[in-house]
C-alpha atoms as a PDB file:
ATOM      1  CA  UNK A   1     -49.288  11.208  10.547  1.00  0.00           C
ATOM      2  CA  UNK A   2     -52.205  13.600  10.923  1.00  0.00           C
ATOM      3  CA  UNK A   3     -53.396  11.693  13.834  1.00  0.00           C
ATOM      4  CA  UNK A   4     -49.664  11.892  15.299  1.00  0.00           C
ATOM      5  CA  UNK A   5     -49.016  15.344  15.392  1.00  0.00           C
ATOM      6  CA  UNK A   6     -52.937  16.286  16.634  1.00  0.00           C
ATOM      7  CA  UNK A   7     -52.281  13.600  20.031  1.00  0.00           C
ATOM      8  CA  UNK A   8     -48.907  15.440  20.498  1.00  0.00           C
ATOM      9  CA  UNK A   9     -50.130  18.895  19.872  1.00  0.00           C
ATOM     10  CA  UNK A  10     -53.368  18.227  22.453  1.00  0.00           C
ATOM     11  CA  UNK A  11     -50.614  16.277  25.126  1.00  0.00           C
ATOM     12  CA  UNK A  12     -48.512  19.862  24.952  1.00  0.00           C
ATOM     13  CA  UNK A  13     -51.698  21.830  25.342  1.00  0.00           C
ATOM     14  CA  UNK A  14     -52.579  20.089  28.328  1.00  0.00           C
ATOM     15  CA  UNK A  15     -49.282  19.874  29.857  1.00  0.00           C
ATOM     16  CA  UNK A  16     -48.699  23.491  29.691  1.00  0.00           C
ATOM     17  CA  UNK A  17     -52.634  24.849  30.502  1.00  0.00           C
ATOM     18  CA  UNK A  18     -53.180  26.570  27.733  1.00  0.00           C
ATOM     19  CA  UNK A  19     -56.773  24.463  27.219  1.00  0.00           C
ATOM     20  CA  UNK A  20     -57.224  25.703  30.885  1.00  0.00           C
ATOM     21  CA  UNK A  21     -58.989  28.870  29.189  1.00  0.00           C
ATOM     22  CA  UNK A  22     -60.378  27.479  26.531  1.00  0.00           C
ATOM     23  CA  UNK A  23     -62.406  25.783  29.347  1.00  0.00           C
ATOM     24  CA  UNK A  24     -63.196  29.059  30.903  1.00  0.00           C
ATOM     25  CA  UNK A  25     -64.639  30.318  27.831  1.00  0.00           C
ATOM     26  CA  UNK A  26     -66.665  27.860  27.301  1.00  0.00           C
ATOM     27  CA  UNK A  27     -68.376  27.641  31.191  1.00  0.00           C
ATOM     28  CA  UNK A  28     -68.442  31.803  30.852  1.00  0.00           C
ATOM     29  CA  UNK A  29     -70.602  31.440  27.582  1.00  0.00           C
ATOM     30  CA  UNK A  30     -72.709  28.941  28.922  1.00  0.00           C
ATOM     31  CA  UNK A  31     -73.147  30.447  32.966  1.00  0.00           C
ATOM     32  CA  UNK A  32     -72.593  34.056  32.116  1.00  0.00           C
ATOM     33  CA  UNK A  33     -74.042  35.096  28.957  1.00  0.00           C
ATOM     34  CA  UNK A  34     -74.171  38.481  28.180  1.00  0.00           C
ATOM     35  CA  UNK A  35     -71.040  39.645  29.697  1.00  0.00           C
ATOM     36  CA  UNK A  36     -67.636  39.497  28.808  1.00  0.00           C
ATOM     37  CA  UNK A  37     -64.982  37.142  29.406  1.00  0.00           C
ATOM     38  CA  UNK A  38     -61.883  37.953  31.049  1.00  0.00           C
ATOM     39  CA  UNK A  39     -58.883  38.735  28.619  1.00  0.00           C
ATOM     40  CA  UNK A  40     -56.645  35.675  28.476  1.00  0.00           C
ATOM     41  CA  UNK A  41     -53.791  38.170  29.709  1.00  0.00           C
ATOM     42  CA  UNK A  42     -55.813  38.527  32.967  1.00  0.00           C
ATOM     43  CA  UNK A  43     -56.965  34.801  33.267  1.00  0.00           C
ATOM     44  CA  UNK A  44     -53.241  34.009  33.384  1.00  0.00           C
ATOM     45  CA  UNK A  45     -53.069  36.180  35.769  1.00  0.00           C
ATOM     46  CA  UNK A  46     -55.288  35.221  38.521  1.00  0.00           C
ATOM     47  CA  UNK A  47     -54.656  32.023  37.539  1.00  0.00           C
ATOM     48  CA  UNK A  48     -50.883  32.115  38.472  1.00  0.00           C
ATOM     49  CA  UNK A  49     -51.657  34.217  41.519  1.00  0.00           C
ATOM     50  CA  UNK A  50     -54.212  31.685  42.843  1.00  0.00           C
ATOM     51  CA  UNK A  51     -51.263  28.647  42.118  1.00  0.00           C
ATOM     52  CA  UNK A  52     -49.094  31.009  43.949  1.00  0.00           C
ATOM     53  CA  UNK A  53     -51.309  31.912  47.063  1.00  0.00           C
ATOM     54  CA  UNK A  54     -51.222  28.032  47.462  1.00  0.00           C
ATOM     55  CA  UNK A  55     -47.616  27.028  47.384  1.00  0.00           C
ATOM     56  CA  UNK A  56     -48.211  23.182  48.513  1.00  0.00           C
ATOM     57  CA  UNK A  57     -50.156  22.230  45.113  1.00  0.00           C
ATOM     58  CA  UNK A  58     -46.940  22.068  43.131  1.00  0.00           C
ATOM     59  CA  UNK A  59     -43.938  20.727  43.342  1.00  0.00           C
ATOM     60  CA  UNK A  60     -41.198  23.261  43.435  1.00  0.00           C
END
């Protein structure tokens, strides 16, 4: 059941982005130590005004 609920809970995380920064963090740490991270408030952000600045990569 354990096993269940972790596949769902990673399938929703990926479906909706939210590992998207979890990824970020992880390249920052490793490429740009010693300085900090954007704030996941600001990552969302850019990140939604970079999907809209390119209106042909989605669907609707």
């Amino acid at each position: 059941m354990i096993r269940l609920w972790n596949g769902v809970r990673w399938y929703l995380r990926e479906l909706t982005g939210e590992t998207q920064y979890d990824r970020y963090l992880e390249r920052h740490a490793r490429e740009h130590a010693g300085t900090a991270p954007l704030s996941r408030r600001e990552f969302e952000r850019r990140r939604i005004d970079r999907a809209d600045a390119r209106p042909g990569s989605r669907c609707c």
